[in-house]
Structure formats: structure tokens, C-alpha cells
N, C-alpha and C. Protein backbone atom coordinates (compact mmCIF):
# COMPACT_ATOMS: atom_id res chain seq x y z
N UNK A 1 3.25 13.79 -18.13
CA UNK A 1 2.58 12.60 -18.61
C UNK A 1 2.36 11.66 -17.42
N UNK A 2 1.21 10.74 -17.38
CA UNK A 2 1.11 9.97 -16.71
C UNK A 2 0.87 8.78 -17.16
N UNK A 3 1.52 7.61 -16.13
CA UNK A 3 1.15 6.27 -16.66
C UNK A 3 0.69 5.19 -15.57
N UNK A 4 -0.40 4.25 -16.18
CA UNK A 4 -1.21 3.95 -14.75
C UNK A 4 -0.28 2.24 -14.18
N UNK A 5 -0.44 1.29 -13.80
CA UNK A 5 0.00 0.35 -13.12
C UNK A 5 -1.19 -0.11 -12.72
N UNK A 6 -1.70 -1.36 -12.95
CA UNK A 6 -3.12 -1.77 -11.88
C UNK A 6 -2.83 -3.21 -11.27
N UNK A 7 -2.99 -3.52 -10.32
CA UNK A 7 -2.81 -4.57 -9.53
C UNK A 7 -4.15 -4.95 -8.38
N UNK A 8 -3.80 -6.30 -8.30
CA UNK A 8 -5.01 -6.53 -7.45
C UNK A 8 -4.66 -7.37 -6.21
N UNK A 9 -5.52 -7.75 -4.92
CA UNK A 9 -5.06 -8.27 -3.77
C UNK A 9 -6.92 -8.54 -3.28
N UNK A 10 -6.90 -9.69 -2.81
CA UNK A 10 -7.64 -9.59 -1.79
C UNK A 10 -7.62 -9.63 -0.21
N UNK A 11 -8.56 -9.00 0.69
CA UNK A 11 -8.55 -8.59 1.29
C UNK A 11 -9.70 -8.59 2.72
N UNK A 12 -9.53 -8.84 4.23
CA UNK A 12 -11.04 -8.58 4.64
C UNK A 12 -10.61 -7.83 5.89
N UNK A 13 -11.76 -7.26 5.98
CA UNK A 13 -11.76 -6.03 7.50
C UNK A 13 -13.27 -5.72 7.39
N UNK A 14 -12.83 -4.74 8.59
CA UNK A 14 -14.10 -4.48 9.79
C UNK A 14 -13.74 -2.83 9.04
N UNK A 15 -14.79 -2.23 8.64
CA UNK A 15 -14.78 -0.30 9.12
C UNK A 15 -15.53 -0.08 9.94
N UNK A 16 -15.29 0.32 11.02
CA UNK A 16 -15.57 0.22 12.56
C UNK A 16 -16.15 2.18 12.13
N UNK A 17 -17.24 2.11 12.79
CA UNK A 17 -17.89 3.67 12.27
C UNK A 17 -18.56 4.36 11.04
N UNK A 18 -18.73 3.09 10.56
CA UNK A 18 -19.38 3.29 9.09
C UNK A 18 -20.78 3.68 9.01
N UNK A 19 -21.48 4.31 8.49
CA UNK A 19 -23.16 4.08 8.21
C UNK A 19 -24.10 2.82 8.30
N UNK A 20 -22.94 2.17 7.43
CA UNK A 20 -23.50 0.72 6.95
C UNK A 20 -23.34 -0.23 7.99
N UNK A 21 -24.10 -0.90 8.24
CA UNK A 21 -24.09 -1.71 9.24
C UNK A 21 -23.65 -2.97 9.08
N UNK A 22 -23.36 -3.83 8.27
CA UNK A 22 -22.84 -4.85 7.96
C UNK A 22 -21.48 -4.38 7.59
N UNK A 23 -21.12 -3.93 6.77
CA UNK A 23 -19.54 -3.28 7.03
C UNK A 23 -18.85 -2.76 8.60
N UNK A 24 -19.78 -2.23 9.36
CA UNK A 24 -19.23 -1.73 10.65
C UNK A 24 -19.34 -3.01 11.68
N UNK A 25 -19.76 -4.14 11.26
CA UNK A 25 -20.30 -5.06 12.26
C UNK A 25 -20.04 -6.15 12.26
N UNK A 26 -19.07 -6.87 10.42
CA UNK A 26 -19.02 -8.19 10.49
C UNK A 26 -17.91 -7.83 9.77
N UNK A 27 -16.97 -8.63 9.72
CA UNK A 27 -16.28 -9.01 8.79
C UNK A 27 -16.60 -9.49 7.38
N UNK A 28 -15.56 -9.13 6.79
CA UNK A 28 -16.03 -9.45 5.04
C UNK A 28 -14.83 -8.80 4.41
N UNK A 29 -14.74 -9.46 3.26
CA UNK A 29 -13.84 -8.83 2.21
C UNK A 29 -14.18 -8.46 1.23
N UNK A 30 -13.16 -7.84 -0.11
CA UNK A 30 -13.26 -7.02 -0.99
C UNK A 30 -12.01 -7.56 -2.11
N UNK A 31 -12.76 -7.81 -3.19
CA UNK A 31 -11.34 -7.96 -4.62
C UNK A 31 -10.73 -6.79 -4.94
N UNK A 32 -9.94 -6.35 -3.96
CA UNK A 32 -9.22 -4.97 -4.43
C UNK A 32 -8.50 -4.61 -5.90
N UNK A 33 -8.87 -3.34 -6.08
CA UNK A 33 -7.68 -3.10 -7.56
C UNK A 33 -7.30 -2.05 -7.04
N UNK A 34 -5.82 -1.88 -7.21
CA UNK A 34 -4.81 -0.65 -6.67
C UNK A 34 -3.99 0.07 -7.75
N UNK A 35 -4.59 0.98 -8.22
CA UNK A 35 -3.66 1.71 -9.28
C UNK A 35 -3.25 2.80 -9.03
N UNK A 36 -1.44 3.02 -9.49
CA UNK A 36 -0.29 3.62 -9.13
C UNK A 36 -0.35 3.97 -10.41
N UNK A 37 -0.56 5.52 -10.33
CA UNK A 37 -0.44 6.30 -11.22
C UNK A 37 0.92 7.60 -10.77
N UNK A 38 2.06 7.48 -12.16
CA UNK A 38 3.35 7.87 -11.82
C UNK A 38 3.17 9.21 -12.74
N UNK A 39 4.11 9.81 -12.47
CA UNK A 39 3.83 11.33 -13.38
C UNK A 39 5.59 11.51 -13.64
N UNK A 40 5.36 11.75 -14.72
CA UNK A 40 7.09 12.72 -15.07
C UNK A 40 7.26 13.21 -16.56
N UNK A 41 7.82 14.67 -16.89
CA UNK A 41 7.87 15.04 -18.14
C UNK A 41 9.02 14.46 -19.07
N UNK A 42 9.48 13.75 -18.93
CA UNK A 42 10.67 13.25 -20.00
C UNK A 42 11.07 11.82 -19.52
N UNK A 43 11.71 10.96 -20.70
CA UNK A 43 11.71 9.79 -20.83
C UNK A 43 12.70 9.28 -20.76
N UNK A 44 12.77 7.33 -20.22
CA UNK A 44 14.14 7.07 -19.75
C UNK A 44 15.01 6.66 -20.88
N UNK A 45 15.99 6.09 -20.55
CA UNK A 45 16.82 5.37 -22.09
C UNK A 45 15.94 4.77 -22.97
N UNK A 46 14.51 4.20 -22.23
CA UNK A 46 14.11 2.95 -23.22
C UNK A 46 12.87 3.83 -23.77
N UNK A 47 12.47 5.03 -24.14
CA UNK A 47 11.68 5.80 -23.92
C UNK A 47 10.40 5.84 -23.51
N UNK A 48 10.94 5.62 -22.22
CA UNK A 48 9.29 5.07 -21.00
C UNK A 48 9.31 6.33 -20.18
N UNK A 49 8.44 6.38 -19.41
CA UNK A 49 8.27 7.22 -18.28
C UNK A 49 9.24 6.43 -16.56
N UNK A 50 8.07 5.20 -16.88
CA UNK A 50 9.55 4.17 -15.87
C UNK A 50 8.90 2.46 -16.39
N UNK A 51 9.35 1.86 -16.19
CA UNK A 51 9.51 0.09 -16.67
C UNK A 51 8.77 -0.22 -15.43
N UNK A 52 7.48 -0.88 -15.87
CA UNK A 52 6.28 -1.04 -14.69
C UNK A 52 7.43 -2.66 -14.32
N UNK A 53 7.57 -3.35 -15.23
CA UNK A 53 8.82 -4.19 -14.24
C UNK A 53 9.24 -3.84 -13.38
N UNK A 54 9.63 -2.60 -13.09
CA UNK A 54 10.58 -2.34 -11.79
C UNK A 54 9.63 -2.27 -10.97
N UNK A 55 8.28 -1.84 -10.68
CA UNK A 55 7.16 -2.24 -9.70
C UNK A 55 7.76 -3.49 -9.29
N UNK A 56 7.67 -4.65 -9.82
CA UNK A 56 7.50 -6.03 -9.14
C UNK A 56 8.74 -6.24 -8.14
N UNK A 57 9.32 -5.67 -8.03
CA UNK A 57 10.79 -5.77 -7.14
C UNK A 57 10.43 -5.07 -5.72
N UNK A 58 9.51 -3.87 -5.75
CA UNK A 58 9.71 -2.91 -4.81
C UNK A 58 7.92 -3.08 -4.39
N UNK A 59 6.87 -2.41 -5.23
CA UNK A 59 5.51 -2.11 -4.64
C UNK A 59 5.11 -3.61 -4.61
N UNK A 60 5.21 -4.15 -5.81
CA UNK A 60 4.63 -5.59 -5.80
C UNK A 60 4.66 -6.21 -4.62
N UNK A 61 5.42 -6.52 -3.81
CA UNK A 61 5.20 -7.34 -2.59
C UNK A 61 5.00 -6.03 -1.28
N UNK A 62 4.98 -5.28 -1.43
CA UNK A 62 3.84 -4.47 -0.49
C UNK A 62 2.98 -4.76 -0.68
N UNK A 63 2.34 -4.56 -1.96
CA UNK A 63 0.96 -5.06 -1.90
C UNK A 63 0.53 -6.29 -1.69
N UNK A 64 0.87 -6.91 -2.17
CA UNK A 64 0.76 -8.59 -2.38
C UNK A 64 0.66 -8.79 -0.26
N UNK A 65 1.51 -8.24 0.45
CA UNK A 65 1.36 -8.01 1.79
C UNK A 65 -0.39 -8.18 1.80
N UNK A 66 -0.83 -7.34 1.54
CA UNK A 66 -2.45 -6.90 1.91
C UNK A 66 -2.97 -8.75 1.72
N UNK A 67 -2.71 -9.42 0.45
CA UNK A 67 -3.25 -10.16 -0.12
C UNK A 67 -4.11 -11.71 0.28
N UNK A 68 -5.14 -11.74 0.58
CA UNK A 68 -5.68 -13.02 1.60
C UNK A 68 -4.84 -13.01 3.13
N UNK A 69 -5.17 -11.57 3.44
CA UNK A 69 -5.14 -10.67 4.60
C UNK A 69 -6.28 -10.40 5.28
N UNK A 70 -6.22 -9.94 6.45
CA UNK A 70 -6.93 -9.48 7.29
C UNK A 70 -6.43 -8.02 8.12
N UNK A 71 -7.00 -6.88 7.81
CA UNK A 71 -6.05 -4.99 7.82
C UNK A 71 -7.26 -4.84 9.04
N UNK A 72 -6.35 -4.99 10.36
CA UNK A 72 -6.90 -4.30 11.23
C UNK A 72 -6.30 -3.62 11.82
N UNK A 73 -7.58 -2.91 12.48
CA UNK A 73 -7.04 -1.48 13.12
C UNK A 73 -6.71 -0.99 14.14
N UNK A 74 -5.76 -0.24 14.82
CA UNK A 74 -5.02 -0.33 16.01
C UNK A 74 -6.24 0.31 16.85
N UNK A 75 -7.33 1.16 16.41
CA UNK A 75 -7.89 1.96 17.17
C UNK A 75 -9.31 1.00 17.51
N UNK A 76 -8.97 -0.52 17.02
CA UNK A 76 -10.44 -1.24 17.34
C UNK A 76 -10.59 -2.21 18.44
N UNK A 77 -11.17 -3.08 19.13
CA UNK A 77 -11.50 -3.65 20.28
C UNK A 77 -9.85 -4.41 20.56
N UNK A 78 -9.27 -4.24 21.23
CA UNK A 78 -8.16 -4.75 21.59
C UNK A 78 -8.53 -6.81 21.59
N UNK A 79 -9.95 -7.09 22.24
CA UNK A 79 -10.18 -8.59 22.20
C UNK A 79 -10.12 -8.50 20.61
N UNK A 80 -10.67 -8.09 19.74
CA UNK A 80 -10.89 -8.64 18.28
C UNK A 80 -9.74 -8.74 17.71
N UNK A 81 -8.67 -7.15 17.94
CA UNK A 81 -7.25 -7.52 17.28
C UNK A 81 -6.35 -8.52 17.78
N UNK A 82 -6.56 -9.13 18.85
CA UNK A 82 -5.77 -10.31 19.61
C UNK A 82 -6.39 -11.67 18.57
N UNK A 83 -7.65 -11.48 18.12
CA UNK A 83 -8.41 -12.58 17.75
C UNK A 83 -8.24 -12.39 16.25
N UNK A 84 -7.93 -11.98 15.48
CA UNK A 84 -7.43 -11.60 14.61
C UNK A 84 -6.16 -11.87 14.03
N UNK A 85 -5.20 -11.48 15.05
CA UNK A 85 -3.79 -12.09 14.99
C UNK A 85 -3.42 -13.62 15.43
N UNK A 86 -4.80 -14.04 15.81
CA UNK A 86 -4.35 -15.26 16.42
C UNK A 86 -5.16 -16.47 15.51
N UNK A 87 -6.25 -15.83 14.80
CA UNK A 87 -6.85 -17.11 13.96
C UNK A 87 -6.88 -16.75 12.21
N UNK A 88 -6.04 -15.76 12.31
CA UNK A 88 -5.43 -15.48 10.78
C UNK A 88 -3.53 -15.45 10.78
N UNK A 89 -3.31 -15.85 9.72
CA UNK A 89 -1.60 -16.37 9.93
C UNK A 89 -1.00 -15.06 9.18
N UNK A 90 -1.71 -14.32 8.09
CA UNK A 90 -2.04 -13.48 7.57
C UNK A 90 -2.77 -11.99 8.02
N UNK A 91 -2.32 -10.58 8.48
CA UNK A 91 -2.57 -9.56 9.02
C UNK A 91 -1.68 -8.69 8.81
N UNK A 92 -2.30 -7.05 8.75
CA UNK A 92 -1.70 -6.25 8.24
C UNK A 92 -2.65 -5.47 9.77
N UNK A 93 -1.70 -5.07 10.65
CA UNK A 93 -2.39 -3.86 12.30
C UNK A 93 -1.68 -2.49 11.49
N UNK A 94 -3.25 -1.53 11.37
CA UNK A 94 -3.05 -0.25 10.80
C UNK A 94 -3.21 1.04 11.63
N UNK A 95 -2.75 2.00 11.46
CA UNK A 95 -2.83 2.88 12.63
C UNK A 95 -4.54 3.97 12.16
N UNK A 96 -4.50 3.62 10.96
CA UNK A 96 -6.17 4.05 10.42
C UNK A 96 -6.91 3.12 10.18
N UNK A 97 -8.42 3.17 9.65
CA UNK A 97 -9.22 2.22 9.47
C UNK A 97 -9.26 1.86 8.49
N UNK A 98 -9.72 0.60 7.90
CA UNK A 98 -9.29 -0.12 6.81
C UNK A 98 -10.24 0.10 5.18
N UNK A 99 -10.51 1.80 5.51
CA UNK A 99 -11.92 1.99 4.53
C UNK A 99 -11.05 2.39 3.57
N UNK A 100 -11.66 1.95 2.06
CA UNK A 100 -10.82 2.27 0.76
C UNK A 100 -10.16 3.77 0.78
N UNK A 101 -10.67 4.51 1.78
CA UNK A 101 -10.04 6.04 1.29
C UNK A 101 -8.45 5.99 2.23
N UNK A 102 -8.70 5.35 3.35
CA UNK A 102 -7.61 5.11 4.22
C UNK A 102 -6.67 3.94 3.16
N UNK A 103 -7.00 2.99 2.54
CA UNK A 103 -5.99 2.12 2.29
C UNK A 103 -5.54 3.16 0.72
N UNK A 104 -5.99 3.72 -0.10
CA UNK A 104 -5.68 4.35 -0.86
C UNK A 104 -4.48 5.61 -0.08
N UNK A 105 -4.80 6.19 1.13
CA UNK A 105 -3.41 7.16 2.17
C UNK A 105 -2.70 6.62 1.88
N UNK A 106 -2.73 4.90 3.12
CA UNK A 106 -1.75 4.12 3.35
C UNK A 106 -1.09 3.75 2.25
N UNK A 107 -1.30 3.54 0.89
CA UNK A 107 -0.43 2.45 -0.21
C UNK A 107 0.70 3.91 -0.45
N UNK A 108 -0.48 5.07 -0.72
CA UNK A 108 0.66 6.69 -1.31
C UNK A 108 1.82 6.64 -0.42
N UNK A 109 1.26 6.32 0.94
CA UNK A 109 2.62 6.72 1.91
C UNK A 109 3.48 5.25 1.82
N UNK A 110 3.31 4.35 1.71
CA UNK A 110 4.43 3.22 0.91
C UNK A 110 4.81 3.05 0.26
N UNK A 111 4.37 3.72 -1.21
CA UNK A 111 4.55 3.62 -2.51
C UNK A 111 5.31 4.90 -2.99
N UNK A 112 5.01 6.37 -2.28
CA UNK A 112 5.66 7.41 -1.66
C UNK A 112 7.46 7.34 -1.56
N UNK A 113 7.41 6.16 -0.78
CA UNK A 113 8.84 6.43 0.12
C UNK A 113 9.42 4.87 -0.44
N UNK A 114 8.67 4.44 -0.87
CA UNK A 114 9.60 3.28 -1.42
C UNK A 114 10.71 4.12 -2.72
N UNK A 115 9.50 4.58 -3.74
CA UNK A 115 10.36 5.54 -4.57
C UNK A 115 11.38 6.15 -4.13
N UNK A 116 11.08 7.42 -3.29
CA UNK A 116 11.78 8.06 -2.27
C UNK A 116 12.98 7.80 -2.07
N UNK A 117 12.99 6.29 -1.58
CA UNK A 117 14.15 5.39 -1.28
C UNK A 117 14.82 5.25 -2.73
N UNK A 118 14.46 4.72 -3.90
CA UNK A 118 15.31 4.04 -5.21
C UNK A 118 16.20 4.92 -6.20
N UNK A 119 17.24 4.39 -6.15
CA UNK A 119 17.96 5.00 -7.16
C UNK A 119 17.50 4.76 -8.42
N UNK A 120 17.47 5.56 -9.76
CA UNK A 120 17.10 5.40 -10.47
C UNK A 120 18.35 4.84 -11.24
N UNK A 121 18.67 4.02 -12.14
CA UNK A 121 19.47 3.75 -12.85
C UNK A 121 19.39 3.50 -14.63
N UNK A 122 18.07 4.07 -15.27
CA UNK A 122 18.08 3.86 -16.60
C UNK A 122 17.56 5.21 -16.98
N UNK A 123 17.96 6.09 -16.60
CA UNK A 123 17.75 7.88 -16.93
C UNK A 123 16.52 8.16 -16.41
N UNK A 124 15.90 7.58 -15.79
CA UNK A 124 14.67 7.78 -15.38
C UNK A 124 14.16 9.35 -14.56
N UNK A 125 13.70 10.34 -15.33
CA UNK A 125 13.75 11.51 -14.84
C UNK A 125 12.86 11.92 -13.78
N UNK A 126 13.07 12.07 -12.47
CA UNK A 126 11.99 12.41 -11.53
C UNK A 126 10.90 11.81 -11.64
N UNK A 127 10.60 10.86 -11.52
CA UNK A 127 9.34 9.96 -11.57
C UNK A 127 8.87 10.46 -10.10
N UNK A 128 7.41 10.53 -10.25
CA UNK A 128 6.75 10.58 -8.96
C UNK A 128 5.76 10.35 -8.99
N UNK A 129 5.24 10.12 -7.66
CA UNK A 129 3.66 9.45 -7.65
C UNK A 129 2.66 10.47 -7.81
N UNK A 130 1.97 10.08 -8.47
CA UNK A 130 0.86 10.88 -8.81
C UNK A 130 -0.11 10.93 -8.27
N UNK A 131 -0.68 9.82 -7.90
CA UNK A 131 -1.72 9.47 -6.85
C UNK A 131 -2.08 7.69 -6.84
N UNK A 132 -3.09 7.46 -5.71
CA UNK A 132 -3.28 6.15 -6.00
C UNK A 132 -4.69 5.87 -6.14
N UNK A 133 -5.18 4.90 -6.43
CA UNK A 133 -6.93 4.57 -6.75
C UNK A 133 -6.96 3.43 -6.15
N UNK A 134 -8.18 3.38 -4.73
CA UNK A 134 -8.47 2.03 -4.49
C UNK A 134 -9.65 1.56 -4.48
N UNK A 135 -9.65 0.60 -5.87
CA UNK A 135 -11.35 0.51 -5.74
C UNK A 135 -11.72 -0.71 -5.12
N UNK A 136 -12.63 -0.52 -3.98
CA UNK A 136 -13.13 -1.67 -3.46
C UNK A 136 -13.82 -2.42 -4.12
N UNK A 137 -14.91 -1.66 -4.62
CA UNK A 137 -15.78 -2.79 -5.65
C UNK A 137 -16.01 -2.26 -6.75
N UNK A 138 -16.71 -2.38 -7.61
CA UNK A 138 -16.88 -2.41 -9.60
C UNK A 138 -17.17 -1.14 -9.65
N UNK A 139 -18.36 -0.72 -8.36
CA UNK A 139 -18.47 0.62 -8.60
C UNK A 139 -18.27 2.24 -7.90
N UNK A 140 -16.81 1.68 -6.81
CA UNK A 140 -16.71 2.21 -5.91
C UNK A 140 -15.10 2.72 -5.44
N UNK A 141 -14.68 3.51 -5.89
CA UNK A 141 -13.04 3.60 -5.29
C UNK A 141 -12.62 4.82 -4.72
N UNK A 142 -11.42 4.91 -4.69
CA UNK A 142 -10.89 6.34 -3.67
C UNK A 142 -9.63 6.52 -4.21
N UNK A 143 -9.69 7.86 -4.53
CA UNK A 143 -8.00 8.31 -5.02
C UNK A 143 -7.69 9.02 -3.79
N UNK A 144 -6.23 8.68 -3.63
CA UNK A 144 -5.21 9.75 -2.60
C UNK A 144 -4.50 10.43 -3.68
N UNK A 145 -4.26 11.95 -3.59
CA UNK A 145 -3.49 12.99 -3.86
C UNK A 145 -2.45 12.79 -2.44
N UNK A 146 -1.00 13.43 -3.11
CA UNK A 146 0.02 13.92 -2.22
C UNK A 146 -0.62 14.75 -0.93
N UNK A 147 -1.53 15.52 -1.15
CA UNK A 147 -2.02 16.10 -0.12
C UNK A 147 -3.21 15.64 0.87
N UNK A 148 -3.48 14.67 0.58
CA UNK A 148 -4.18 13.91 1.28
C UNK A 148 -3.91 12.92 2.29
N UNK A 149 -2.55 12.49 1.84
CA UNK A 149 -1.61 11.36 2.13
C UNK A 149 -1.32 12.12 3.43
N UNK A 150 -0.61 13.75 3.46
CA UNK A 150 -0.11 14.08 4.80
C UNK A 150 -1.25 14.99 5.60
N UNK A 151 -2.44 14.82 5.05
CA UNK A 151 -3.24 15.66 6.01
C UNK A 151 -3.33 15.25 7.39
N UNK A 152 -3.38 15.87 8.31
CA UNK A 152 -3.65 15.43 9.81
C UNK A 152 -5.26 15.18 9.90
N UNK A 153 -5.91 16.24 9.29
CA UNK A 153 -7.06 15.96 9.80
C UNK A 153 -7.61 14.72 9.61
N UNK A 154 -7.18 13.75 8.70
CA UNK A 154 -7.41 12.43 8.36
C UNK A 154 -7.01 11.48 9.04
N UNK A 155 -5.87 11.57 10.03
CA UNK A 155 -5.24 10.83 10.78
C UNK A 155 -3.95 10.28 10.19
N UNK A 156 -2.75 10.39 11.04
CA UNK A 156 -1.53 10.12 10.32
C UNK A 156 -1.38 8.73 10.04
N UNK A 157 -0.28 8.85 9.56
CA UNK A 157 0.08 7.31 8.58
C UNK A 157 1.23 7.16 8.76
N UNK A 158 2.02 7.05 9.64
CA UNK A 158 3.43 6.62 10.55
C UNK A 158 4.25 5.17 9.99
N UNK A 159 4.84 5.38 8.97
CA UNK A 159 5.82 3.54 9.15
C UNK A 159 5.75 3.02 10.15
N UNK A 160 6.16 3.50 11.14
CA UNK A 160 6.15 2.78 12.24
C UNK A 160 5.06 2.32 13.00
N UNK A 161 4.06 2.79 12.73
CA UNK A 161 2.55 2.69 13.19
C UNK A 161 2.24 1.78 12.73
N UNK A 162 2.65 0.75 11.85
CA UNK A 162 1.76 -0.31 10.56
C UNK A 162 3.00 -1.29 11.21
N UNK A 163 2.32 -2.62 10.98
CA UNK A 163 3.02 -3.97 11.33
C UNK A 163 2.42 -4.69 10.56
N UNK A 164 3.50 -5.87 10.00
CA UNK A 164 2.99 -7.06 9.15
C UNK A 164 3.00 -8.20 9.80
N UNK A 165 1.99 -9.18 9.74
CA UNK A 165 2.58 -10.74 10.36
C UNK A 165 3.93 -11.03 10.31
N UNK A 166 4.16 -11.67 11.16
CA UNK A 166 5.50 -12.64 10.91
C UNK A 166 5.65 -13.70 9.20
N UNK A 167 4.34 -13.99 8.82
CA UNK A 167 4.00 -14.88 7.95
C UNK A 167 3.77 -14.14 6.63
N UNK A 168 3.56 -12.42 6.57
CA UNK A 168 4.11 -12.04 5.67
C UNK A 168 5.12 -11.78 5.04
N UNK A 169 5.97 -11.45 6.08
CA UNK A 169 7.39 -10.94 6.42
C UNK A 169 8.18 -11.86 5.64
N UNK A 170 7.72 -13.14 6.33
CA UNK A 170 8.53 -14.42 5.44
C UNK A 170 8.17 -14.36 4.20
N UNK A 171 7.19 -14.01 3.56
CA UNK A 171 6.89 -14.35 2.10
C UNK A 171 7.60 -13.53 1.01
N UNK A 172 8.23 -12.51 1.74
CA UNK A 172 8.90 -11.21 1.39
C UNK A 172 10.21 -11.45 0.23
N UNK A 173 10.75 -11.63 -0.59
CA UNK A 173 11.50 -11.66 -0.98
C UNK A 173 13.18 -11.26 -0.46
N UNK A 174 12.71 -9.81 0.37
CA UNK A 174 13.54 -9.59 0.83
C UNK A 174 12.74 -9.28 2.68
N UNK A 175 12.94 -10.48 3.56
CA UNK A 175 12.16 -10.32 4.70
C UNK A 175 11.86 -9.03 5.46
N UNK A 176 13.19 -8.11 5.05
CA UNK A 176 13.87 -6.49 5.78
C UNK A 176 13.14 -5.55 4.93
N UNK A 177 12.64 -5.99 3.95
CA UNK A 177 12.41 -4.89 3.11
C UNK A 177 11.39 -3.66 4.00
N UNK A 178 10.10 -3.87 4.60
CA UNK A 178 9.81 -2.77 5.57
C UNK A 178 10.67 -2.61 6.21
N UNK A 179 11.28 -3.20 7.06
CA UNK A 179 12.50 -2.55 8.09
C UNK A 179 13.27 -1.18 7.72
N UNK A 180 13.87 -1.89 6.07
CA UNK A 180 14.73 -0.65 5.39
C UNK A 180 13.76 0.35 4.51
N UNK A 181 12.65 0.43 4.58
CA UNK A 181 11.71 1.34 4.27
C UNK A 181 11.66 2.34 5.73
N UNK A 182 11.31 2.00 6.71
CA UNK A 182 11.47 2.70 8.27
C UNK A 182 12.34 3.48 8.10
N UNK A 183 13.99 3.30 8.16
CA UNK A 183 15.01 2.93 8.49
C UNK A 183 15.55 4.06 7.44
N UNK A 184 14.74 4.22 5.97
CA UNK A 184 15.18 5.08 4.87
C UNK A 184 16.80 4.65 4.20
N UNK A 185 16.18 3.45 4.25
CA UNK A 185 17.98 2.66 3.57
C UNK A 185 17.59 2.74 1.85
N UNK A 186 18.61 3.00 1.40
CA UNK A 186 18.47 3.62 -0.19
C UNK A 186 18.63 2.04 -0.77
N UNK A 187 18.17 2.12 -1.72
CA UNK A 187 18.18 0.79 -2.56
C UNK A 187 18.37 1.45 -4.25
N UNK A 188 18.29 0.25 -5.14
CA UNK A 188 18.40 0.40 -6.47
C UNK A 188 17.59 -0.06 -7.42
N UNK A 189 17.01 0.51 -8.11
CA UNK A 189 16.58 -0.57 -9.08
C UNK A 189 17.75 -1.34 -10.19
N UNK A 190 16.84 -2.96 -10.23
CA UNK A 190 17.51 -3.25 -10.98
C UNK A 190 17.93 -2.85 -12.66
N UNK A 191 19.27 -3.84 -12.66
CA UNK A 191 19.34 -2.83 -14.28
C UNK A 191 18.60 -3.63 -15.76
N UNK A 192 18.37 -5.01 -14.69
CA UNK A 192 17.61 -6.12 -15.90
C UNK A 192 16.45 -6.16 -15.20
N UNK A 193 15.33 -6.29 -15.71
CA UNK A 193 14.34 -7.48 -14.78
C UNK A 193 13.36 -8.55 -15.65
């Protein structure tokens, strides 16, 4: 069975190599919607698949990261990413480009290993990600499969490769929380939320 999660963030970047020429050339943003679709055959104590509450503890402020952001890319003009980090307080430096099929990789491989990381504590049977959907606009989005997430030919997607502002970091609930995502420090979900 699957069950979906939808959330939203806004967002602006450059796709540096695009067709389109105003996307490859100016800046601009996008009202993102990000849906985390979880998969598992049997149900927890409360007979759920998992308590989209427990999102808001763990993915919720990953994403919310992206949110009246600026996702640039490590592989773009070194003057623009200096200029970037310096007249936005707000930035997400990515080791891919910031096109919906890449930020749909990037969320699987955070959303991936955040799980990865959580103990389950309300019988919650093997929950796993199923895939993610990122639609840029009304009529336009990108799902990542598990196998998409680790393809090479797409370009890897490294924790360590991705950096947040300082000014996200703070907004963080828990400031470490990427750190102990890196780091593969086990956490819990809570047992209320």
C-alpha cells in the first residue's frame, strides 16, 4: 500500500544548460509541491501505514530548508555562487542542478536516509520510500524511483556535497540535524506528536 504526504516550499534558481533560455539565463522561482510517497504491507498500532505527523519532526524542516531559498549549484560560475551567498541570507549549494528532476534525486536521498536513520516506535512495519514527485509548476513534475536516486549516470548526490546557509541551520529545530544525517546518528520518532 501506498500513502502520499504533499508539502510545499518556495523556491528560485538558475538551470544552467537548459533549452529554455530564460530558465538557463535569469533567475526566477517556482511554488514547489513535494510529495513523499511511503510504501509498506501492514499496519502500525494505530492502523496506519505511518502518522504523516511524524514527517513534521524529521522531512518537514528539510524541506522547509529549500523554502524562500535560493538552490545553487556547485558546478555554476563560481562569481554568481559567491553572489548568491552573499545577497541571499537564505541558500541551499547543490552538487547537481537545481532542475525539478534533480531536486526530486536530491529530496529521495534525504528523505531516504532520514528514514534510514529513525527508529520506529509504534509497530510501524518497514516503511519505505516509495518515490518522490516534484512538481514545479501546475503542469509539470518529476518523480525519483530508488533507482534513479543512485544512478551515476545522473550525477551523484553526496550528503556531504550539499550545504545549507548558516541562516537555515539556525531555523532548524534541531541546528545538527544535517550534521547527524552525514554522520548516520540514529534518532527516534516521537511517541506523541
Amino acid at each position: 500500500m501506498l500513502i502520499r504526504k504533499l508539502f510545499k516550499f518556495e523556491n528560485a534558481h538558475i538551470v544552467r544548460g537548459c533549452s529554455t533560455q530564460r530558465c538557463a539565463h535569469s533567475l526566477h522561482g517556482h511554488s514547489y509541491k513535494l510529495e513523499i510517497l511511503l510504501e509498506a504491507h501492514a499496519f502500525d498500532r494505530g492502523q496506519m501505514l505511518y502518522d504523516f505527523g511524524l514527517l513534521k519532526h524529521g522531512a518537514r524542516p528539510l524541506i522547509d530548508a529549500f523554502d524562500h531559498a535560493v538552490a545553487l549549484w556547485s558546478g555554476d560560475d563560481p562569481d554568481y555562487i559567491a553572489a548568491g551567498q552573499r545577497f541571499s541570507e537564505r541558500w541551499v549549494l547543490l552538487p547537481v542542478s537545481p532542475s525539478a528532476e534533480q531536486f526530486s534525486r536530491l529530496f529521495f536521498v534525504l528523505i531516504d536516509r532520514l528514514l534510514e536513520l529513525t527508529d520506529m516506535r509504534n509497530g510501524e512495519a518497514e516503511i519505505s520510500l516509495h518515490s518522490i514527485i516534484v512538481h514545479e509548476t501546475e503542469s509539470g513534475y518529476a518523480q525519483c524511483f530508488r533507482a534513479d536516486a543512485v544512478n551515476p549516470k545522473m550525477g551523484p548526490i553526496l550528503l556531504e556535497d550539499i550545504e545549507f546557509s548558516p541562516a537555515i541551520r539556525a531555523d532548524w529545530p534541531d541546528p545538527e540535524l544535517f550534521d547527524k544525517l552525514k554522520r548516520g546518528k540514529r534518532t527516534a520518532n516521537p511517541l506523541r506528536v
